[in-house]
N, C-alpha and C. Protein backbone atom coordinates (compact mmCIF):
# COMPACT_ATOMS: atom_id res chain seq x y z
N UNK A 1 34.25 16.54 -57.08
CA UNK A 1 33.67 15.23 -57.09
C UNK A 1 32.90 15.00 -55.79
N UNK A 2 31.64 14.57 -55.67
CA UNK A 2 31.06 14.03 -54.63
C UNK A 2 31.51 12.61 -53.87
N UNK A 3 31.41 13.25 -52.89
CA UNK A 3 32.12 11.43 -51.72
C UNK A 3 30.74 10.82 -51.37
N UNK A 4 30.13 9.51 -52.19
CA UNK A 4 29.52 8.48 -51.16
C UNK A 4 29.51 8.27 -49.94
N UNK A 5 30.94 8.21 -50.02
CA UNK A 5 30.53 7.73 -48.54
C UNK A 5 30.26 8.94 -47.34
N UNK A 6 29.57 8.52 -46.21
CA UNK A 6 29.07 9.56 -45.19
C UNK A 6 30.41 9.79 -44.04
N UNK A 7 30.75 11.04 -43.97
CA UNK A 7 31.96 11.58 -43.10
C UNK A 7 31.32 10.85 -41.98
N UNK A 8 32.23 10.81 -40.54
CA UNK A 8 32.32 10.93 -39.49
C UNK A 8 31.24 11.61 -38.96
N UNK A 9 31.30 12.44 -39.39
CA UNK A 9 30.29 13.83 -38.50
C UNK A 9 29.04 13.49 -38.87
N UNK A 10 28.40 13.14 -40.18
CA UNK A 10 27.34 12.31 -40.95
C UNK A 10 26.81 11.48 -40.00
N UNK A 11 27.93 10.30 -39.59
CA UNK A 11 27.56 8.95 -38.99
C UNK A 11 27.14 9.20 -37.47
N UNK A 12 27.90 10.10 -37.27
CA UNK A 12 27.55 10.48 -35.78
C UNK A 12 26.05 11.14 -35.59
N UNK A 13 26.13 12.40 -36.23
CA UNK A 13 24.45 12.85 -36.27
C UNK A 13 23.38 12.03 -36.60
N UNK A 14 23.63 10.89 -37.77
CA UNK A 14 22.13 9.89 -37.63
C UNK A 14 22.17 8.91 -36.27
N UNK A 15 23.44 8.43 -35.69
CA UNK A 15 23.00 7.61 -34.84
C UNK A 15 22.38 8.58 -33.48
N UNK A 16 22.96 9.61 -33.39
CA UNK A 16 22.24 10.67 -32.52
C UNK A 16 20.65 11.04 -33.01
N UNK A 17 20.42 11.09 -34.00
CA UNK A 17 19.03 11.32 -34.02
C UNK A 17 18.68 10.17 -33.83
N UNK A 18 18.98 8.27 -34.03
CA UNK A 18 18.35 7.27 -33.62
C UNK A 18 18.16 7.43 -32.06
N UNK A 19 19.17 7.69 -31.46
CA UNK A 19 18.83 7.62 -30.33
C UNK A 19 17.66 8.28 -29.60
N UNK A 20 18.27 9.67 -30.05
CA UNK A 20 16.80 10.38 -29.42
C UNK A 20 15.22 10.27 -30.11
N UNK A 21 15.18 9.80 -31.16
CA UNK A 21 13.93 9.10 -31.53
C UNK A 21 13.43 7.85 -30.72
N UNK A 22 14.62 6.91 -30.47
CA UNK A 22 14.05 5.45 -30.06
C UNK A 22 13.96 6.67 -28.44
N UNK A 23 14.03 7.23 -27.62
CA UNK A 23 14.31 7.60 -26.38
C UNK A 23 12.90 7.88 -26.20
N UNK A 24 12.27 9.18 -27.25
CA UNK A 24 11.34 9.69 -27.50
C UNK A 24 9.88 8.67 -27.09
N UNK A 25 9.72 7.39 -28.30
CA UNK A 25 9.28 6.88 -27.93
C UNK A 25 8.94 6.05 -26.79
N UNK A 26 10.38 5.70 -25.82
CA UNK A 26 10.07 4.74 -25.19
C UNK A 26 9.40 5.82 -23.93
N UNK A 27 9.70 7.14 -23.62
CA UNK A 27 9.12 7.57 -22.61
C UNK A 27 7.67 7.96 -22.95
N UNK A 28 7.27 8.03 -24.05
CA UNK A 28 6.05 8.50 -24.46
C UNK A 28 5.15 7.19 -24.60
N UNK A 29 5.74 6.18 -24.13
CA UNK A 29 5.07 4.57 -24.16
C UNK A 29 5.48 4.53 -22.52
N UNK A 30 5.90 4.69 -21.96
CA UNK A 30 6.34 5.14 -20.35
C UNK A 30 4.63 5.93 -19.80
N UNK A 31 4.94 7.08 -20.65
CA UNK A 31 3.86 8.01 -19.99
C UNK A 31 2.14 7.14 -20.44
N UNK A 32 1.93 6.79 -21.51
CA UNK A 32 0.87 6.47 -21.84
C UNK A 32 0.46 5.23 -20.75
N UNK A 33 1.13 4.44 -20.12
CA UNK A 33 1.35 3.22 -19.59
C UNK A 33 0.50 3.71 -18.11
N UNK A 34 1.30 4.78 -17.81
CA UNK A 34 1.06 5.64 -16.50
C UNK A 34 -0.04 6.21 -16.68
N UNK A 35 -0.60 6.80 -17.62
CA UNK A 35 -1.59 7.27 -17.20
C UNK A 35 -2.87 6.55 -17.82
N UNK A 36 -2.42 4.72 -18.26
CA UNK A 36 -3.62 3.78 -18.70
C UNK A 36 -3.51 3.19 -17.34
N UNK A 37 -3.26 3.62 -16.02
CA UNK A 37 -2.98 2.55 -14.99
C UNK A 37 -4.50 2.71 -14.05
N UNK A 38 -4.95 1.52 -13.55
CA UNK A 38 -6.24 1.54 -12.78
C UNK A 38 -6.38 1.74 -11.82
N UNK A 39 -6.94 2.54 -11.13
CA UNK A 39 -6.85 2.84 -9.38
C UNK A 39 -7.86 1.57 -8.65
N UNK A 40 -7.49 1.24 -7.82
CA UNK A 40 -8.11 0.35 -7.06
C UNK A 40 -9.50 1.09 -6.60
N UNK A 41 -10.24 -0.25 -6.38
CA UNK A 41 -11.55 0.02 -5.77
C UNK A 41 -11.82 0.34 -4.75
N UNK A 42 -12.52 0.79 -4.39
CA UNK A 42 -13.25 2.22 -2.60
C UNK A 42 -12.69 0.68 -2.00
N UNK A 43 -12.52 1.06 -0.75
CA UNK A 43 -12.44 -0.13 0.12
C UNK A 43 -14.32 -0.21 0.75
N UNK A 44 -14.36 -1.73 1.23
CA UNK A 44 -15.85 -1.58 2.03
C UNK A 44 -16.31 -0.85 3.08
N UNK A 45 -16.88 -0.32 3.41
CA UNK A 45 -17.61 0.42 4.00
C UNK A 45 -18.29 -0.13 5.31
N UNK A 46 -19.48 -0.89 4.31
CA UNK A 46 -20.42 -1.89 5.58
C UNK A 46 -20.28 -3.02 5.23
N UNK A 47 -20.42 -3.79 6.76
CA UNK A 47 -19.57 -5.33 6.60
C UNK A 47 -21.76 -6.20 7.51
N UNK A 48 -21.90 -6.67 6.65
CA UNK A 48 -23.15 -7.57 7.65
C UNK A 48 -22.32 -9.11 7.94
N UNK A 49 -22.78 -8.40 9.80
CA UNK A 49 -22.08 -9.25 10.62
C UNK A 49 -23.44 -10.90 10.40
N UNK A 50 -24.42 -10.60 10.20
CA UNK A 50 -25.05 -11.79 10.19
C UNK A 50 -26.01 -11.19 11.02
N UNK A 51 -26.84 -12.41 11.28
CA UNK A 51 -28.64 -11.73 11.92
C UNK A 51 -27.68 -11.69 13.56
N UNK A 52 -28.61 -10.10 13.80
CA UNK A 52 -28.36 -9.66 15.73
C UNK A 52 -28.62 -10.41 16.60
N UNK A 53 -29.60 -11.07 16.43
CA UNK A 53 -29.69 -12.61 17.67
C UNK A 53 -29.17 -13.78 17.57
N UNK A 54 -28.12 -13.51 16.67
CA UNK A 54 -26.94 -14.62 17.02
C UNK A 54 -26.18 -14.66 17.92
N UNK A 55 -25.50 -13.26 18.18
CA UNK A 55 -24.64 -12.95 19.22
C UNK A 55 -24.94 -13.52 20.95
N UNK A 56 -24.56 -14.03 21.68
CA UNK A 56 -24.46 -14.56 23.05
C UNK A 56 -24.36 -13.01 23.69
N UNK A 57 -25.24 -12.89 24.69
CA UNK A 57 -24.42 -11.29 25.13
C UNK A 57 -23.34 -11.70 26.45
N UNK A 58 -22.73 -10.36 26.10
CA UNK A 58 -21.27 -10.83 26.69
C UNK A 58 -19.93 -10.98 25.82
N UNK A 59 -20.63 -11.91 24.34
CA UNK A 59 -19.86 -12.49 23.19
C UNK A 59 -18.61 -11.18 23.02
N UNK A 60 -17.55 -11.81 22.53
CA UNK A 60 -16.66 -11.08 21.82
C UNK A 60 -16.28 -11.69 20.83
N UNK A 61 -16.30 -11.09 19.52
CA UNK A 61 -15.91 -11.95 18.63
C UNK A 61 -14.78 -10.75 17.63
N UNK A 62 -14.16 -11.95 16.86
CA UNK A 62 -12.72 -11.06 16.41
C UNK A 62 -13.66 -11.14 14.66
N UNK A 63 -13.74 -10.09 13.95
CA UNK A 63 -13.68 -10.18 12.71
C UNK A 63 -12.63 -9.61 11.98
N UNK A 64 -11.95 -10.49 11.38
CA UNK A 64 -10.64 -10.04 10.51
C UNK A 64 -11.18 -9.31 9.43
N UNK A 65 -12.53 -9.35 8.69
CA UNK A 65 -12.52 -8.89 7.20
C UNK A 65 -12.67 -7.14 7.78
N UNK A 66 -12.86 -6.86 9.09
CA UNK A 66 -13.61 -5.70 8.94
C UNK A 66 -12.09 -5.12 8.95
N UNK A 67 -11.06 -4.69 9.49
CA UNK A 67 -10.60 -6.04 11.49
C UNK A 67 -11.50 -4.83 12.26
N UNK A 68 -11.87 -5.86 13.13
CA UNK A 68 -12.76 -5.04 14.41
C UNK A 68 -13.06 -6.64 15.44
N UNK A 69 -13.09 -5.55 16.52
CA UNK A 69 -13.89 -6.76 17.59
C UNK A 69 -15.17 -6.49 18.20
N UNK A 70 -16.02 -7.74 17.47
CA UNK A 70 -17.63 -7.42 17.92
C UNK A 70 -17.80 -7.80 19.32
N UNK A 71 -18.43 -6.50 20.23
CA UNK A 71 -18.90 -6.83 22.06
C UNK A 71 -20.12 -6.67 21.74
N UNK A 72 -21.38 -7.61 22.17
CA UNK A 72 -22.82 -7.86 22.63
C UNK A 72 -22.89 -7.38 23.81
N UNK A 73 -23.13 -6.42 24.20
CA UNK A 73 -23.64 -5.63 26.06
C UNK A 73 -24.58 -5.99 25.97
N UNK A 74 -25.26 -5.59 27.31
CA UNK A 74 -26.81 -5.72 27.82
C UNK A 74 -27.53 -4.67 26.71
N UNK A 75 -26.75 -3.40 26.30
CA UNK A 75 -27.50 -2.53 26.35
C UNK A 75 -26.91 -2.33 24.52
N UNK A 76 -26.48 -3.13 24.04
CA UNK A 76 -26.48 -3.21 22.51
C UNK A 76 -25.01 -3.82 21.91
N UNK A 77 -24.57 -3.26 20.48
CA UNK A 77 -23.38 -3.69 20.23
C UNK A 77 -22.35 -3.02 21.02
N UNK A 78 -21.05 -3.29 20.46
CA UNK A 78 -19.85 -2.21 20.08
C UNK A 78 -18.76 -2.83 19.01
N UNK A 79 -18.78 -1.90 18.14
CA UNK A 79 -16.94 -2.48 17.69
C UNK A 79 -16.17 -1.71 17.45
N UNK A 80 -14.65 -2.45 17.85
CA UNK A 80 -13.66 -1.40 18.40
C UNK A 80 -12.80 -2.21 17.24
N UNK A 81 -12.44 -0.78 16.28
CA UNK A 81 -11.16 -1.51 15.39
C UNK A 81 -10.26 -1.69 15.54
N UNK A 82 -9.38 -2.88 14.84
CA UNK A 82 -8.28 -3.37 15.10
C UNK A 82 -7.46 -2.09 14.25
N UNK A 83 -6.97 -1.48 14.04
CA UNK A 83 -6.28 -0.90 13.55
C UNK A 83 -5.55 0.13 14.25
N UNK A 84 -4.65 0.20 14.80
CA UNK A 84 -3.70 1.16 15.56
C UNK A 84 -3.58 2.46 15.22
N UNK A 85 -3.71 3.60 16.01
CA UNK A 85 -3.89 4.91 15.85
C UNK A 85 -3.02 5.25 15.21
N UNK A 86 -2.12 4.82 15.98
CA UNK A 86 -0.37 5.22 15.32
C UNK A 86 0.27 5.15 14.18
N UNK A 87 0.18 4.24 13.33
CA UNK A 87 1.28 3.83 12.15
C UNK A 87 0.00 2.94 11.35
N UNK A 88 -1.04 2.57 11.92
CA UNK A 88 -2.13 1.45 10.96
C UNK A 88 -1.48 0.25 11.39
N UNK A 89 -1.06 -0.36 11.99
CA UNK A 89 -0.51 -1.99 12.10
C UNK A 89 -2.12 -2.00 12.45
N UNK A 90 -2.24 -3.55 12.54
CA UNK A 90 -3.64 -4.39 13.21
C UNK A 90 -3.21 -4.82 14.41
N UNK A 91 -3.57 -4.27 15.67
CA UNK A 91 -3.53 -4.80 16.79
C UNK A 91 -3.50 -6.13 17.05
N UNK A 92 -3.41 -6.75 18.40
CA UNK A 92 -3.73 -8.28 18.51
C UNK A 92 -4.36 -7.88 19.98
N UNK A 93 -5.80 -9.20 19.80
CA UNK A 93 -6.43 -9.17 20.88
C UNK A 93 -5.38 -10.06 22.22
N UNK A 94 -5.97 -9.45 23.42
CA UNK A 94 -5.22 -10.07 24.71
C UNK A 94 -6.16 -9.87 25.94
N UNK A 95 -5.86 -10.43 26.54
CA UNK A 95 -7.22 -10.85 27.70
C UNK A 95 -7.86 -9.21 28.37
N UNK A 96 -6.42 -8.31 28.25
CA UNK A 96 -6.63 -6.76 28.98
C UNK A 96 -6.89 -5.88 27.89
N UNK A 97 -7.04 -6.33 26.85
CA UNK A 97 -7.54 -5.33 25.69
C UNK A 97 -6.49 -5.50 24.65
N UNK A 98 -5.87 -4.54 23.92
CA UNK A 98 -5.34 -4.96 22.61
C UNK A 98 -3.75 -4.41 22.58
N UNK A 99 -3.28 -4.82 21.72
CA UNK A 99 -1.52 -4.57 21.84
C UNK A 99 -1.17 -4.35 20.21
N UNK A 100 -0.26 -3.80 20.14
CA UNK A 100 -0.33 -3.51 18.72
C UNK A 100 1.89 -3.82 18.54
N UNK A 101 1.56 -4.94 17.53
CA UNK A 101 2.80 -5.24 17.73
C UNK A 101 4.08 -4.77 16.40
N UNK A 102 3.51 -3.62 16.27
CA UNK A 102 4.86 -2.97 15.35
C UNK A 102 5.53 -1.69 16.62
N UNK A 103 5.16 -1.44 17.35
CA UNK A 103 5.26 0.06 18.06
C UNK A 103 5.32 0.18 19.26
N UNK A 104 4.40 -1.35 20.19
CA UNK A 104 4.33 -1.53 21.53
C UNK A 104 3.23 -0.73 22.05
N UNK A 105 2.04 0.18 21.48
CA UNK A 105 0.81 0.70 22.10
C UNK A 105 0.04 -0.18 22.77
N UNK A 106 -0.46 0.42 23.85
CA UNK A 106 -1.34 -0.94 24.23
C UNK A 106 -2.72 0.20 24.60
N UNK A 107 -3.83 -0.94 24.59
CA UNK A 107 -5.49 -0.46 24.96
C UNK A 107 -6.15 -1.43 26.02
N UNK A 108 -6.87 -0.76 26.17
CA UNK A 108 -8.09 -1.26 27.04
C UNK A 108 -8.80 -1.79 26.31
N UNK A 109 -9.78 -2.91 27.04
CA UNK A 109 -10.69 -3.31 26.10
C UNK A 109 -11.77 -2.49 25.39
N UNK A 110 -11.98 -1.21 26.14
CA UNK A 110 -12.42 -0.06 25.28
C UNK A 110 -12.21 0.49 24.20
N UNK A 111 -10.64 0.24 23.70
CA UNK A 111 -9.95 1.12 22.97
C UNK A 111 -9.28 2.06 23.14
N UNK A 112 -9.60 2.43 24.76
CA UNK A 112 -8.52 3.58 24.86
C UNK A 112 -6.92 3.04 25.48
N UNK A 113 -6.05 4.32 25.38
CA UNK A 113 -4.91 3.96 25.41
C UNK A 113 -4.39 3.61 26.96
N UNK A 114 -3.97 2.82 26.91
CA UNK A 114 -3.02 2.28 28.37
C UNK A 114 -1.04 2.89 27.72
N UNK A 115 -1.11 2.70 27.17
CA UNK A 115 0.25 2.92 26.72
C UNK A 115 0.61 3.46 25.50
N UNK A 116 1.35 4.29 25.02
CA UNK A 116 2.12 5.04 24.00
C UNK A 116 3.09 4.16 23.09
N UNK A 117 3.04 4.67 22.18
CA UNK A 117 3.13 5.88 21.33
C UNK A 117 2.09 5.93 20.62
N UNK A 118 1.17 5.23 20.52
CA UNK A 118 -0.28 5.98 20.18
C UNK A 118 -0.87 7.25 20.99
N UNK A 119 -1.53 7.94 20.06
CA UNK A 119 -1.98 9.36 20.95
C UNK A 119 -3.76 9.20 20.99
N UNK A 120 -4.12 8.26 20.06
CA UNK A 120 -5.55 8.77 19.80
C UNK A 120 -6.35 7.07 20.20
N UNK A 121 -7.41 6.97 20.94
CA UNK A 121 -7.80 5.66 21.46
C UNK A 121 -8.06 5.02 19.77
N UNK A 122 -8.33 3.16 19.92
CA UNK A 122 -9.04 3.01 18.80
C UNK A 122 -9.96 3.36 18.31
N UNK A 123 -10.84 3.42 17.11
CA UNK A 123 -11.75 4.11 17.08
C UNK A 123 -13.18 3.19 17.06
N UNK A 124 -13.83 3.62 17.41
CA UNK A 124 -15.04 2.79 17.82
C UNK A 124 -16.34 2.73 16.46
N UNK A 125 -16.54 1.82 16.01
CA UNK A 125 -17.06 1.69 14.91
C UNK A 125 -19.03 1.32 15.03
N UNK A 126 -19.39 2.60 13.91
CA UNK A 126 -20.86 2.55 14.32
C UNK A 126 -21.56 0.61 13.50
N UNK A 127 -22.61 0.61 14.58
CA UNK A 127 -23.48 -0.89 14.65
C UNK A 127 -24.85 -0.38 14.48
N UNK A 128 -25.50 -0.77 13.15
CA UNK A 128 -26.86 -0.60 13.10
C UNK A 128 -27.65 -2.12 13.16
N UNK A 129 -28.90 -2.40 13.53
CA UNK A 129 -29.10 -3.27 13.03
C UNK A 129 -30.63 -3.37 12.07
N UNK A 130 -30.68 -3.62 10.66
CA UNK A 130 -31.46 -3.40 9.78
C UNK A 130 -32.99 -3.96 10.09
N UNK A 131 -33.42 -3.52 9.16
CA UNK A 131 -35.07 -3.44 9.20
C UNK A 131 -35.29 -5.38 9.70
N UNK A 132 -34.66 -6.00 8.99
CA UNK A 132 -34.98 -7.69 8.87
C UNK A 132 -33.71 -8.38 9.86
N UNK A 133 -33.35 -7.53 10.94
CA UNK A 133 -32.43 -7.85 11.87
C UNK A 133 -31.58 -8.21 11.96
N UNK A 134 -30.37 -7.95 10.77
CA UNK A 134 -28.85 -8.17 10.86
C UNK A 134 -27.92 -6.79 11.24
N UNK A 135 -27.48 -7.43 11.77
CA UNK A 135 -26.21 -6.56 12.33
C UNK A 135 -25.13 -5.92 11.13
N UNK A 136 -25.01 -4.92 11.02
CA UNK A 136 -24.08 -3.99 9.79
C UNK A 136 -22.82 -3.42 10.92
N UNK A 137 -22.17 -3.30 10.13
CA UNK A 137 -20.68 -2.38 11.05
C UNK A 137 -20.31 -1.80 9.67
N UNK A 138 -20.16 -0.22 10.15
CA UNK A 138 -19.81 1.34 9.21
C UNK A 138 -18.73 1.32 9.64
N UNK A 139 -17.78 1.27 8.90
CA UNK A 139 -16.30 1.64 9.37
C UNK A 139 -16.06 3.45 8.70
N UNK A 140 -16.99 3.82 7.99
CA UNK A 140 -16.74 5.58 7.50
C UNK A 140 -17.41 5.99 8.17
């Protein structure tokens, strides 16, 4: 005579194949997820500081979007980025140059190092100024 009903061993093997079916899917909806994911956009490049005969010479000015700090000399720009050699924190400006407050490095108003644990000065960021006379800063 045949038994209806499903043994033990029956009940156990379908809920084992539910499982590893529902498992199946959820990592294969896992993976698809991962590899529908969007990479962020290039960061900027060139930042226009605004027209070159704005600047006061002498001026120092702090720009956060670049971070950098714009100097007007006699003899043209400079900008020195805020960004710490060491670890990437953003420095903070101070009357003797810059301090970087995750690590304790400190700079000159040049960028180079007065103090450790940075090894490499800030880096000094190229200043063109365009055909119709605004000031650009290349941070690549």
């Amino acid at each position: 005579m045949n038994n209806p009903d499903p043994s033990r061993r029956d009940f156990l093997k379908l809920v084992r194949s539910i499982i590893l079916w529902v498992s199946a899917l959820l990592g294969l909806g896992g993976l698809l997820r991962f590899l529908d994911t969007r990479t962020q956009a290039d960061p900027r490049t060139d930042f226009d500081a605004g027209p070159a005969d704005g600047f006061a010479d002498g001026s120092r000015i702090l720009l956060p979007q670049v971070p950098a700090v714009l100097v007007r000399e006699a003899h043209g720009f400079n900008a020195v980025s805020l960004v710490c050699t060491h670890l990437g924190c953003t420095v903070e400006t101070r009357p003797d140059g810059f301090a970087c407050p995750c690590h304790g490095s400190r700079f000159d108003p040049q960028g180079r190092i007065t103090r450790g644990p940075a090894a490499q000065p800030l880096k000094i960021l190229r200043t063109e100024i365009t055909a119709d006379g605004r000031l650009h800063i290349l941070t690549n």
